[in-house]
C-alpha atoms as a PDB file:
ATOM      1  CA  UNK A   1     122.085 104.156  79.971  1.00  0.00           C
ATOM      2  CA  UNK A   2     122.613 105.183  76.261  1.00  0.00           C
ATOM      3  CA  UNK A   3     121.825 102.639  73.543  1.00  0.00           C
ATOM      4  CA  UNK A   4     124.061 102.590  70.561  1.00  0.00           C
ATOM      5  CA  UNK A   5     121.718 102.658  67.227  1.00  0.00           C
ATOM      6  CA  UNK A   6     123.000 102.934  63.580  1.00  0.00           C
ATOM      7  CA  UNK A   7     122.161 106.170  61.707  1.00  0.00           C
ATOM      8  CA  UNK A   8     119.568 103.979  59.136  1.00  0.00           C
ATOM      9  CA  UNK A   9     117.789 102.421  62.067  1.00  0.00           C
ATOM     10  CA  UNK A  10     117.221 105.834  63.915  1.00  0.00           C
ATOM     11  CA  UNK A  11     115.871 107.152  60.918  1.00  0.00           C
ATOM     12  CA  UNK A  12     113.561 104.305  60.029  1.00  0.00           C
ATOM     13  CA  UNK A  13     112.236 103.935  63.527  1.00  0.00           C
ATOM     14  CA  UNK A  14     112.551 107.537  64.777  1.00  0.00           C
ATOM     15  CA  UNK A  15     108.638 107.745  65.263  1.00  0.00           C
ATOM     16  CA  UNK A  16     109.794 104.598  68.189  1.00  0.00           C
ATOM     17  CA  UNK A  17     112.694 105.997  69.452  1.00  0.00           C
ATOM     18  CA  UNK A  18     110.839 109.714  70.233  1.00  0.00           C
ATOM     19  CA  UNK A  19     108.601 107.943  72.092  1.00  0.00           C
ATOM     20  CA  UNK A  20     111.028 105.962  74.041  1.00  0.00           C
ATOM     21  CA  UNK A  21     112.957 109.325  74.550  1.00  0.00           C
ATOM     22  CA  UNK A  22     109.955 110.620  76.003  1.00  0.00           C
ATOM     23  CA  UNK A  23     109.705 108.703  78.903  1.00  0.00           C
ATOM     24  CA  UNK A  24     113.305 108.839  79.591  1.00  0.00           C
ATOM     25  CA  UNK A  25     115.593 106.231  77.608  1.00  0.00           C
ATOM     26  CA  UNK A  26     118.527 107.886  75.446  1.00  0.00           C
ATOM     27  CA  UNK A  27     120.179 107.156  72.399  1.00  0.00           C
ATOM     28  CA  UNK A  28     123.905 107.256  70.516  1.00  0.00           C
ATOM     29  CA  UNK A  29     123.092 107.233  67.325  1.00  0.00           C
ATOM     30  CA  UNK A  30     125.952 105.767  65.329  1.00  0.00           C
ATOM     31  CA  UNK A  31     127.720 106.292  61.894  1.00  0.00           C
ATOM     32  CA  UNK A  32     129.655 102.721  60.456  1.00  0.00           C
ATOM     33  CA  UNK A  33     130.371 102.249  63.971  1.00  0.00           C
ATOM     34  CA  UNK A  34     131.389 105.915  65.281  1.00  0.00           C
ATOM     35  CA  UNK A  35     129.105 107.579  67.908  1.00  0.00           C
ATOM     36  CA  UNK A  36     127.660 110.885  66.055  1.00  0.00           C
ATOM     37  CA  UNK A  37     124.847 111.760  68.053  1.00  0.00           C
ATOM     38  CA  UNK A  38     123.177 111.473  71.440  1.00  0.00           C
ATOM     39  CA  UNK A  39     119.005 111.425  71.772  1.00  0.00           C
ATOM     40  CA  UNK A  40     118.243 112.135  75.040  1.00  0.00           C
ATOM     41  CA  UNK A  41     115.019 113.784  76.566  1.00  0.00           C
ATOM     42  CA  UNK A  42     114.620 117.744  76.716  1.00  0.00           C
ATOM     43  CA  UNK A  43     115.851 119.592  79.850  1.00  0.00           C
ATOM     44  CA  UNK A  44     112.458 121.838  78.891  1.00  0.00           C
ATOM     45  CA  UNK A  45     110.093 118.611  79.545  1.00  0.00           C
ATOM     46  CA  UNK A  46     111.544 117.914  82.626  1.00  0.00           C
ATOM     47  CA  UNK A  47     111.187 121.422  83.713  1.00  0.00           C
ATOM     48  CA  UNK A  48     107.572 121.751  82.892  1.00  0.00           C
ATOM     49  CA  UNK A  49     106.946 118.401  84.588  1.00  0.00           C
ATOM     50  CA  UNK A  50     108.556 119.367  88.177  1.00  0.00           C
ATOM     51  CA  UNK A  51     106.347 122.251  87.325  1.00  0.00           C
ATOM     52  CA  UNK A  52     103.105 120.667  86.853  1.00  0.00           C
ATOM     53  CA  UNK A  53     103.957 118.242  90.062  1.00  0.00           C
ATOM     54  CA  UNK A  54     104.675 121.225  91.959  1.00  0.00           C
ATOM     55  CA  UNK A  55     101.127 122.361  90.893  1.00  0.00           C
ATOM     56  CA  UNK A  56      99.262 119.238  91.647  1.00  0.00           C
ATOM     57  CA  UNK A  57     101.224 119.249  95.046  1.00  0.00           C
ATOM     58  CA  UNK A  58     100.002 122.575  96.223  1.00  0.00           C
ATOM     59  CA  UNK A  59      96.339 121.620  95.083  1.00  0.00           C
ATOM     60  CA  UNK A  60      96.626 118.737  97.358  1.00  0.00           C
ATOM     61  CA  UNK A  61      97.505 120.485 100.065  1.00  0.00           C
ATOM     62  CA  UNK A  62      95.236 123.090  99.736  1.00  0.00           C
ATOM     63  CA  UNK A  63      92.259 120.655  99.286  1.00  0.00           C
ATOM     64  CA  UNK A  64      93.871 118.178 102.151  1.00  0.00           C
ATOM     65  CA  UNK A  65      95.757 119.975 104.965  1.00  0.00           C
ATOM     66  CA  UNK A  66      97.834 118.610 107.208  1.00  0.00           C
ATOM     67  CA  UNK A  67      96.573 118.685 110.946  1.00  0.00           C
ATOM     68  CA  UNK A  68      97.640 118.193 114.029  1.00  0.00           C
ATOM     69  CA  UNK A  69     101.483 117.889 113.225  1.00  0.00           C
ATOM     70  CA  UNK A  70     103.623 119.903 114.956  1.00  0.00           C
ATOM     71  CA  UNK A  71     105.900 120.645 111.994  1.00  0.00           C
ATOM     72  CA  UNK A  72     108.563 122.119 114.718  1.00  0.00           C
ATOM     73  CA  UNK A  73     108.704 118.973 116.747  1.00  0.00           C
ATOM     74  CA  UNK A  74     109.522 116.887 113.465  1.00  0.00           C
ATOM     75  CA  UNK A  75     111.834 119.471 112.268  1.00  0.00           C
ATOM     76  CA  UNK A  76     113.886 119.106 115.719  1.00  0.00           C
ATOM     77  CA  UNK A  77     113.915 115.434 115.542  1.00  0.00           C
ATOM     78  CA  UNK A  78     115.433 115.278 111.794  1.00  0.00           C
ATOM     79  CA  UNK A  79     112.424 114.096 110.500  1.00  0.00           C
ATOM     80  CA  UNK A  80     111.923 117.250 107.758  1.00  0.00           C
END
């Protein structure tokens, strides 16, 4: 959900509302009343952090493998 901010506000507190925008709020930044701008988070973070989960994910599965599933049997059940 977008929150509706006047133009001074955002400017005074745009240190905040990065941060906020960071982990995912977003912002219409408004002008006497008259939406003017959206802040909203970067497609390119979100992209480098399905990358870097991807990464973890294959570490942890090198490191802990999965045994003794039969991946098959789960896949035939509609489990996977």
């Amino acid at each position: 959900m977008k929150i509706a901010i006047g133009s001074y506000e955002a400017k005074t507190k745009l240190p905040e509302l990065l941060r906020q925008v960071k982990s995912g709020q977003s912002f219409t930044i408004t002008n006497r009343g008259e939406a003017v701008a959206d802040l909203v988070p970067s497609t390119a973070i979100k992209a480098n952090d399905k990358v870097a989960v991807a990464e973890k994910l294959k570490a942890f599965m090198l490191s802990s493998p999965v045994r003794k599933v039969n991946i098959k049997k789960l896949i035939d059940e509609g489990r996977a």
